[in-house]
Protein backbone atom coordinates (compact mmCIF):
# COMPACT_ATOMS: atom_id res chain seq x y z
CA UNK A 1 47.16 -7.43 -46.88
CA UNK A 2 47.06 -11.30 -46.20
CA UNK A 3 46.34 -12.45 -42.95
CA UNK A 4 48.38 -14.16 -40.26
CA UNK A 5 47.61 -17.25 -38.50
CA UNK A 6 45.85 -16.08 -35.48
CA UNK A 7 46.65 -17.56 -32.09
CA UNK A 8 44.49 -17.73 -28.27
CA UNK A 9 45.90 -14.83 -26.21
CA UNK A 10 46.29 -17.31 -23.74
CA UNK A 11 48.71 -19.35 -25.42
CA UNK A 12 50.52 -15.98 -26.67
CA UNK A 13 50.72 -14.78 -22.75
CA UNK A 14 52.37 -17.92 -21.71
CA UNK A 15 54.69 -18.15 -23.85
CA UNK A 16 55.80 -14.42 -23.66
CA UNK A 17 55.93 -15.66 -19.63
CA UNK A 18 58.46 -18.40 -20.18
CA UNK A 19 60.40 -16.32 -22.82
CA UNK A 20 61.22 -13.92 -20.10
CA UNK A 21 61.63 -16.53 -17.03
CA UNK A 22 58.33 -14.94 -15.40
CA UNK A 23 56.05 -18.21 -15.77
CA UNK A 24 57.82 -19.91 -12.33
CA UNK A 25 57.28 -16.62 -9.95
CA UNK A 26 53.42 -16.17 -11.56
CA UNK A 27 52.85 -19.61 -10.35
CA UNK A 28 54.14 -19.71 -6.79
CA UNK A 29 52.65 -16.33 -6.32
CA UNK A 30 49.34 -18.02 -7.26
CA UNK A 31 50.48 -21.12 -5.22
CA UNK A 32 50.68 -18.76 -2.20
CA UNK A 33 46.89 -17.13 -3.09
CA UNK A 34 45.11 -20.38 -3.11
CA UNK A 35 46.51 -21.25 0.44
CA UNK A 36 43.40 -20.34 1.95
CA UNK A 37 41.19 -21.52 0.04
CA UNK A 38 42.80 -25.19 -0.02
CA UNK A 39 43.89 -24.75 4.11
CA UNK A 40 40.51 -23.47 5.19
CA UNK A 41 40.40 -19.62 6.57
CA UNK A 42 40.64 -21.73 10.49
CA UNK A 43 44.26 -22.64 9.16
CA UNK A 44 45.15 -19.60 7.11
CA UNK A 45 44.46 -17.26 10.11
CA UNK A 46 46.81 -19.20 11.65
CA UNK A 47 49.96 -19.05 9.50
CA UNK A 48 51.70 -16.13 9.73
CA UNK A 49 54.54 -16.41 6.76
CA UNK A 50 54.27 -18.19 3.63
CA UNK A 51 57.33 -18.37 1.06
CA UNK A 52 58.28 -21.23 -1.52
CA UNK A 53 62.03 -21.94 -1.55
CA UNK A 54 63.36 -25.15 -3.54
CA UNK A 55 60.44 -25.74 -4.64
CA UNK A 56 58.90 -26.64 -0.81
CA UNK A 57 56.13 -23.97 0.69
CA UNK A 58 57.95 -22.73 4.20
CA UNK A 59 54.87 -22.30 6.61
CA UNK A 60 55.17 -20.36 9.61
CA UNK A 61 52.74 -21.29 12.65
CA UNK A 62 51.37 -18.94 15.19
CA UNK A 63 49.69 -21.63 16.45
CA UNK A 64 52.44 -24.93 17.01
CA UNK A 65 49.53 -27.02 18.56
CA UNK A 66 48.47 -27.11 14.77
CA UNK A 67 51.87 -28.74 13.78
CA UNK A 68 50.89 -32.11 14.18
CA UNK A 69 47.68 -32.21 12.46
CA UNK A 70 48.60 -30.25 9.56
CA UNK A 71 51.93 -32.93 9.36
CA UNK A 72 49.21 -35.54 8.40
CA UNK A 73 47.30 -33.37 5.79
CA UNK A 74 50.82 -32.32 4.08
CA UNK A 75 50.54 -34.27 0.97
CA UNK A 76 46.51 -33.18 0.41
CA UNK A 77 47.20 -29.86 0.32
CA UNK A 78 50.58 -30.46 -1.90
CA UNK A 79 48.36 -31.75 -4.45
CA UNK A 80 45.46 -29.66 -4.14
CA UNK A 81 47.42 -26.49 -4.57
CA UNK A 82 49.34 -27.85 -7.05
CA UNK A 83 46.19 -28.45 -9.05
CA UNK A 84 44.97 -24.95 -8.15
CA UNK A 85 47.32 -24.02 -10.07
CA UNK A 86 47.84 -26.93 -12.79
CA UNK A 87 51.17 -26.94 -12.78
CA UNK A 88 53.73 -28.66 -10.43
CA UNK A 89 55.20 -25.80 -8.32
CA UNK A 90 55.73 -27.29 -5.03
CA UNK A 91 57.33 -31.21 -4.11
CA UNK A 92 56.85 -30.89 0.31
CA UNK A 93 55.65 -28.61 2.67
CA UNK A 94 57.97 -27.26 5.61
CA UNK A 95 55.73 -26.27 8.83
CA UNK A 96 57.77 -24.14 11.10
């Protein structure tokens, strides 16, 4: 019996992933796991929804006195979840 090339399972499981259209959702739902980790569990107790839609990450507020100050901190925690992740998943972030 003559043997195959072998391959990392890792590279097998992603691209298994993008053969079925599955890669995109495993990465926002990551996206949306890291949130507290890259907000800080102050911030995270404080958002009560968290969806990606166009490829923005809709954030709802309990706290709106938190608006402003997470307006300026935006493109941080664009690129720090983004790199959570290592792919780019999300362009903006909509607080609401």
């Amino acid at each position: 019996m003559k043997r195959r090339k072998s391959e990392p399972i890792d590279e097998v499981l992603m691209r298994f992933l993008r053969l079925y259209g599955l890669e995109s959702p495993l990465n926002e739902y990551r996206l949306i796991e890291f949130w507290p980790e890259v907000a800080g569990e102050l911030i995270a107790s404080a958002t009560t929804d968290l969806y990606i839609s166009n490829q923005k990450l809709i954030v709802r507020l309990s706290q709106p006195a938190l608006r402003a100050d997470l307006m300026m901190m935006r493109n941080k925690f664009v690129n720090e979840l983004n790199a959570k992740v290592g792919a780019n998943v999300i362009i903006d972030i909509i607080l609401k």
